[in-house]
Structures are given as C-alpha cells and as structure tokens.
N, C-alpha and C. Protein backbone atom coordinates (compact mmCIF):
# COMPACT_ATOMS: atom_id res chain seq x y z
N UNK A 1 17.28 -10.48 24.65
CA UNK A 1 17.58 -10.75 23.27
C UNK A 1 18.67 -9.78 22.81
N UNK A 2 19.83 -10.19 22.40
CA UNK A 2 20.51 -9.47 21.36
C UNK A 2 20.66 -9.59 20.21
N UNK A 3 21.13 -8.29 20.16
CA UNK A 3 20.97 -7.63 18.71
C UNK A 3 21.62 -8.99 17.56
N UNK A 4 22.77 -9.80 17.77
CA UNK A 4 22.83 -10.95 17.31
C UNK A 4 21.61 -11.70 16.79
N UNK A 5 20.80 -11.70 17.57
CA UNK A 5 19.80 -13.39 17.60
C UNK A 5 18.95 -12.37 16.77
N UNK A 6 18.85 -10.90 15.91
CA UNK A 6 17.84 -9.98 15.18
C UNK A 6 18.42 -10.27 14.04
N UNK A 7 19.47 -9.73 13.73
CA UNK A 7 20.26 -9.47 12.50
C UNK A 7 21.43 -10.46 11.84
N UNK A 8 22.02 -10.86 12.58
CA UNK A 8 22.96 -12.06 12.56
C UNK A 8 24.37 -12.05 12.82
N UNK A 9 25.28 -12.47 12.64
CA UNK A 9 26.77 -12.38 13.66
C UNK A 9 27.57 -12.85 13.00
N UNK A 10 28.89 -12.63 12.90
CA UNK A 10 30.30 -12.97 12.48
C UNK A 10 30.74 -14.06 13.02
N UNK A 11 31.02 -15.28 12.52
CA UNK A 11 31.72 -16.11 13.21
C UNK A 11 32.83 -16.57 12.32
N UNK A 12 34.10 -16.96 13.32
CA UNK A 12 35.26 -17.36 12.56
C UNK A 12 35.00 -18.86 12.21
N UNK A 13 35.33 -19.49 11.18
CA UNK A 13 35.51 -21.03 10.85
C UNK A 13 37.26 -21.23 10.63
N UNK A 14 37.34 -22.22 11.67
CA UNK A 14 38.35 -22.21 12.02
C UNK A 14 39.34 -23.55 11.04
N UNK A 15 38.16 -23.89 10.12
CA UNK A 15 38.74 -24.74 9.19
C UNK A 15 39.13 -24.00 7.97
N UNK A 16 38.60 -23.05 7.63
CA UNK A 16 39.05 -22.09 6.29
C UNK A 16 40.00 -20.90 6.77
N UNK A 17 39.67 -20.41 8.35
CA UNK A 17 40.26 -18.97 8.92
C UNK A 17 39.75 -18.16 8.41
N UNK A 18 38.52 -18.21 7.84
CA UNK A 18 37.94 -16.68 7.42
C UNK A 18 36.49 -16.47 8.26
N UNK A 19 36.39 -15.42 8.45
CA UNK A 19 34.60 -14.39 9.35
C UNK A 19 34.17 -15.26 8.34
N UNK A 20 32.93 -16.36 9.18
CA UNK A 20 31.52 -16.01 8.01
C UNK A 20 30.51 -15.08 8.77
N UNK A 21 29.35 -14.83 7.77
CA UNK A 21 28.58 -13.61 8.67
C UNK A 21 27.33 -14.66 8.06
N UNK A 22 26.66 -14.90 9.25
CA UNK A 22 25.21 -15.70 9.38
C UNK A 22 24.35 -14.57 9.62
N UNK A 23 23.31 -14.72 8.82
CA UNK A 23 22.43 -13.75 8.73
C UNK A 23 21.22 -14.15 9.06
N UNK A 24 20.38 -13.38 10.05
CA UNK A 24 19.16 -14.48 10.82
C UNK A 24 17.92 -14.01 9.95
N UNK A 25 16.64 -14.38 10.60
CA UNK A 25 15.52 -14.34 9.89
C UNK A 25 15.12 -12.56 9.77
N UNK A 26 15.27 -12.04 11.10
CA UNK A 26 14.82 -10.24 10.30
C UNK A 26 15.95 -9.65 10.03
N UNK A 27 17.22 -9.97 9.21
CA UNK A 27 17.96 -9.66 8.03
C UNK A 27 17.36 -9.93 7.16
N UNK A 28 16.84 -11.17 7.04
CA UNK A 28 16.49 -10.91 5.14
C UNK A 28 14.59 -10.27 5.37
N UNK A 29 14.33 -10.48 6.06
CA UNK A 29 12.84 -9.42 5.97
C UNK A 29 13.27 -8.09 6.16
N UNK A 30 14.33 -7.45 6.50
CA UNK A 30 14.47 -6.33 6.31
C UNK A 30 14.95 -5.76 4.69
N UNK A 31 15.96 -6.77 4.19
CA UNK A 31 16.27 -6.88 3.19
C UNK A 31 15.35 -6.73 2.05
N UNK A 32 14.34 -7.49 2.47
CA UNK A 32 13.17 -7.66 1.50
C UNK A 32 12.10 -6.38 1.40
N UNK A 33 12.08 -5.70 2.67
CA UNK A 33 11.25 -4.55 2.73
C UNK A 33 11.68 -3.52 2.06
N UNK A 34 13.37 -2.96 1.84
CA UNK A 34 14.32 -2.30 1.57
C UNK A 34 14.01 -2.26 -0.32
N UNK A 35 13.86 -3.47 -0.71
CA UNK A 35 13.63 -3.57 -2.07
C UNK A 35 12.54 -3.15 -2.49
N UNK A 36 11.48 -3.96 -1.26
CA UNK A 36 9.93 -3.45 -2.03
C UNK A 36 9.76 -1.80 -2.12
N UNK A 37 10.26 -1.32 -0.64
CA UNK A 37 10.19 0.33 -0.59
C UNK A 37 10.60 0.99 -1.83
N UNK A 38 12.02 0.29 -2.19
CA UNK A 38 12.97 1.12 -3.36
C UNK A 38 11.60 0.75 -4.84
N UNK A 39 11.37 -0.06 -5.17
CA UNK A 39 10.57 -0.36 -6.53
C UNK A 39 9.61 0.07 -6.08
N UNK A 40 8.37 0.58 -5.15
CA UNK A 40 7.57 1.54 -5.03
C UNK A 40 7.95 2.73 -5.22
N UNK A 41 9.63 3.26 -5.00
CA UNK A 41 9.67 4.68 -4.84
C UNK A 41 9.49 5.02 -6.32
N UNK A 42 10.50 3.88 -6.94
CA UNK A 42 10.55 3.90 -8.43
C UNK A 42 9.25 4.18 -9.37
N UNK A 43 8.14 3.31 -8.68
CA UNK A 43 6.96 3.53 -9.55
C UNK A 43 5.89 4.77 -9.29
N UNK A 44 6.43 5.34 -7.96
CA UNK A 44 5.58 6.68 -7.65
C UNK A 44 6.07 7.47 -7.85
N UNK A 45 7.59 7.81 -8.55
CA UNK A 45 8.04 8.89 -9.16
C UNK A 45 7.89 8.96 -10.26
N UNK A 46 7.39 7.98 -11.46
CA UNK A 46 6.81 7.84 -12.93
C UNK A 46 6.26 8.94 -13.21
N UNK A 47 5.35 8.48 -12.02
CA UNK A 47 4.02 9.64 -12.50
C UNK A 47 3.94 11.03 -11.37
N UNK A 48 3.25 12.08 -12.17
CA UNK A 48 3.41 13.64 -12.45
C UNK A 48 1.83 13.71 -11.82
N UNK A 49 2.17 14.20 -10.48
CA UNK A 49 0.12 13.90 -10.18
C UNK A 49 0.15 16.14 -10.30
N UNK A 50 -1.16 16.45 -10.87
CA UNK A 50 -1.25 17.48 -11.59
C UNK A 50 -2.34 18.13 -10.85
C-alpha cells in the first residue's frame, strides 16, 4: 500500500492543465479527528481545575 491509496494524490487534468489533489478516505478522518481534538482542547482550557 502506498502512501497515495492513505491520503490522496495530485493528478494533472489534462482538459483544464491544472494539479487536482483527490483526497482519499483517511484524509478526511484525519481531518475530522484534527477538529474534534482542536474543540476539545478549546473546551478543557475553559476551565481552571483547583
């Protein structure tokens, strides 16, 4: 398996001439973990544990 078929890959379209970048299935679950982590960090720094 490469790292391609994890995250996803650059390909040229040769009808526009521009990179598209295809993004596979654990790109956006990483994506998604990245957010949840960040809005947990957010809500456990609120509070002042004493």
């Amino acid at each position: 398996m490469l790292s391609e078929n994890l995250l996803g890959l650059t390909i040229y379209d040769m009808q526009s001439g521009r990179l598209a970048f295809r993004s596979e299935s654990i790109f956006t679950n990483l994506l998604l973990a990245k957010k949840i982590l960040a809005e947990h960090r957010d809500r456990v720094s609120r509070f002042r544990w004493r």
